[in-house]
Protein backbone atom coordinates (compact mmCIF):
# COMPACT_ATOMS: atom_id res chain seq x y z
CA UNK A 1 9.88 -5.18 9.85
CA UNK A 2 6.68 -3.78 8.39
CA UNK A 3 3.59 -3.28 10.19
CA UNK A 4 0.44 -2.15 8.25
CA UNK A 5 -2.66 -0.46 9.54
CA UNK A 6 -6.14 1.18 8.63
CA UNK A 7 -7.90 -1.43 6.83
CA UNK A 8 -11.07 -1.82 7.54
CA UNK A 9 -15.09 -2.01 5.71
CA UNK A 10 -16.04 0.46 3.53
CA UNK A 11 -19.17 1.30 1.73
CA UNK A 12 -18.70 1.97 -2.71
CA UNK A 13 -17.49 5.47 -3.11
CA UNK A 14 -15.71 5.93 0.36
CA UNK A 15 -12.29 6.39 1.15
CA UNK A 16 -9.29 4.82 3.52
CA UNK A 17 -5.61 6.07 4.23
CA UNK A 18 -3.43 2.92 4.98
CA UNK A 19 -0.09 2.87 6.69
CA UNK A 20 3.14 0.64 6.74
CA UNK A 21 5.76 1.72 9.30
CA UNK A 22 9.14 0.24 9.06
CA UNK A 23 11.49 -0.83 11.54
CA UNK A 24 14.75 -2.54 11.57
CA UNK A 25 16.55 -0.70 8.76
CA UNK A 26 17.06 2.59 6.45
CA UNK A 27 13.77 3.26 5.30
CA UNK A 28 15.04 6.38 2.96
CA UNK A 29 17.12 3.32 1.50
CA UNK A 30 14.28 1.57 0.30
CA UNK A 31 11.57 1.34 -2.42
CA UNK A 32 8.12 1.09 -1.62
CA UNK A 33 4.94 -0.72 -2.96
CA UNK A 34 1.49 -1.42 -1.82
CA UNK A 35 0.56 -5.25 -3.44
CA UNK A 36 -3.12 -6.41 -2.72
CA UNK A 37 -4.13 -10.04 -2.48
CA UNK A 38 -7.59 -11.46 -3.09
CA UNK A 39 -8.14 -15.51 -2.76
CA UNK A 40 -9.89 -15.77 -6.24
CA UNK A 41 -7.49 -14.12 -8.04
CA UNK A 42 -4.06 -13.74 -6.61
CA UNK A 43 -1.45 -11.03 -6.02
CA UNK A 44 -1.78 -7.64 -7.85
CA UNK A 45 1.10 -4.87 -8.23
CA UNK A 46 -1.01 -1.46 -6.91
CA UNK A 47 1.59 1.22 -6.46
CA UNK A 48 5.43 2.26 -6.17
CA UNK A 49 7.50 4.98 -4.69
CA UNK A 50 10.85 5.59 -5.15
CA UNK A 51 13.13 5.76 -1.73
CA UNK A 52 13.44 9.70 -1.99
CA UNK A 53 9.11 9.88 -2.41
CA UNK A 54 10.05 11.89 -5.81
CA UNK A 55 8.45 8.98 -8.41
CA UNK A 56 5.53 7.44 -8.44
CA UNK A 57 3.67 4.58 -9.79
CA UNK A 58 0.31 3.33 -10.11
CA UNK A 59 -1.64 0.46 -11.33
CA UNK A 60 -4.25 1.14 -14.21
CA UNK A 61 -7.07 -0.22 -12.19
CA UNK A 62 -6.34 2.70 -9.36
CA UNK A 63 -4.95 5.00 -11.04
CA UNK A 64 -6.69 8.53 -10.31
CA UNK A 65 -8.37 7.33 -7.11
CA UNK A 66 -5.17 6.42 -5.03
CA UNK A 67 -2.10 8.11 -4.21
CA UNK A 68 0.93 6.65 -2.47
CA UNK A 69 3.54 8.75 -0.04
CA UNK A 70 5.76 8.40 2.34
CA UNK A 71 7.13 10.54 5.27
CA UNK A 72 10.52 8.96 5.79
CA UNK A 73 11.79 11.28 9.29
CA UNK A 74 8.84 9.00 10.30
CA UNK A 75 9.54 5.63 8.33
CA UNK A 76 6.20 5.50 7.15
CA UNK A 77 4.46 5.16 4.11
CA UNK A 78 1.06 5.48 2.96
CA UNK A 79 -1.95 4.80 0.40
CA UNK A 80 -4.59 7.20 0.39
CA UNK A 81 -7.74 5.20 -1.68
CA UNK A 82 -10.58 7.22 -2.58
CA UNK A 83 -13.67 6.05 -4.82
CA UNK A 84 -13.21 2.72 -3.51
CA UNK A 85 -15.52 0.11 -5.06
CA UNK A 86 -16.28 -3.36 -4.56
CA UNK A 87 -13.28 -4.88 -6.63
CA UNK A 88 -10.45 -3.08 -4.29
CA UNK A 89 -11.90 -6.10 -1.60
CA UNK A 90 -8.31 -7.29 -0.38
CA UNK A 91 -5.58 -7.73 1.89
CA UNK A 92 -3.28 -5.00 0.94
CA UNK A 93 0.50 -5.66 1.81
CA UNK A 94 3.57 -3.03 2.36
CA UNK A 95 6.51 -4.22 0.46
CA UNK A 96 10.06 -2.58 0.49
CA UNK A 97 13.32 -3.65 -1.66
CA UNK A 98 16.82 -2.45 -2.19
CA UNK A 99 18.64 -4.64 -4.30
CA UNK A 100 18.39 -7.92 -3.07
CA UNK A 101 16.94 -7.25 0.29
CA UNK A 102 13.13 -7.30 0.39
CA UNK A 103 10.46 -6.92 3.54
CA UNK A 104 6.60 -7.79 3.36
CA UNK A 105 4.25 -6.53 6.19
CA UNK A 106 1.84 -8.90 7.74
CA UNK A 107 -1.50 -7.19 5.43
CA UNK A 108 -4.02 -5.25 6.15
CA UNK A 109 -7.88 -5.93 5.14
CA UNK A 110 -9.79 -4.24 3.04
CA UNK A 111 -13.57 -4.37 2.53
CA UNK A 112 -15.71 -2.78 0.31
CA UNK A 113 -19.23 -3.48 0.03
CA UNK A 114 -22.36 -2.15 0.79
């Protein structure tokens, strides 16, 4: 199971830290990705870490103004967005995978307007 937190509303230029903590099996095991949703346009890949947190991967659209991490003694990972502007509007979903074994969180809003 993945649970995601700190969405919220944002004004252009601010900044939010979201959260996914797992449950239910070996984090450390697992690759991580943040995937944002909006209704007019569909899913969109926004960044990857590798199980160990030593690789990194970002879209083109944030990279430079987010940065994903994860703390796995505390089966948690994270996306720290900064310079947020009015086209990061989305539910933002915690996906992990190992081989054929996947796990989606429920989403977490994300507003940005002013």
């Amino acid at each position: 199971q993945l649970v995601e937190s700190g969405g919220g509303w944002v004004q252009p230029g601010g900044s939010l830290r979201l959260s996914c903590t797992a449950s239910g099996f070996t984090f450390s095991n697992f690759d991580m990705s943040w995937v944002r949703h909006t209704s007019g346009q569909g899913p969109e890949w926004v960044s990857a870490i590798n199980g160990g947190g030593t690789d990194t991967y970002y879209a083109p659209s944030v990279q430079g103004r987010f940065t994903i991490s994860r703390d796995n003694a505390k089966e948690t990972v994270y996306l720290q967005m900064t310079d947020l502007q009015p086209e990061d509007t989305a539910v933002y979903y915690c996906h992990g995978i190992r081989t054929t074994t996947a796990y989606w969180g429920q989403g977490t809003q994300v507003t940005v307007s002013s």
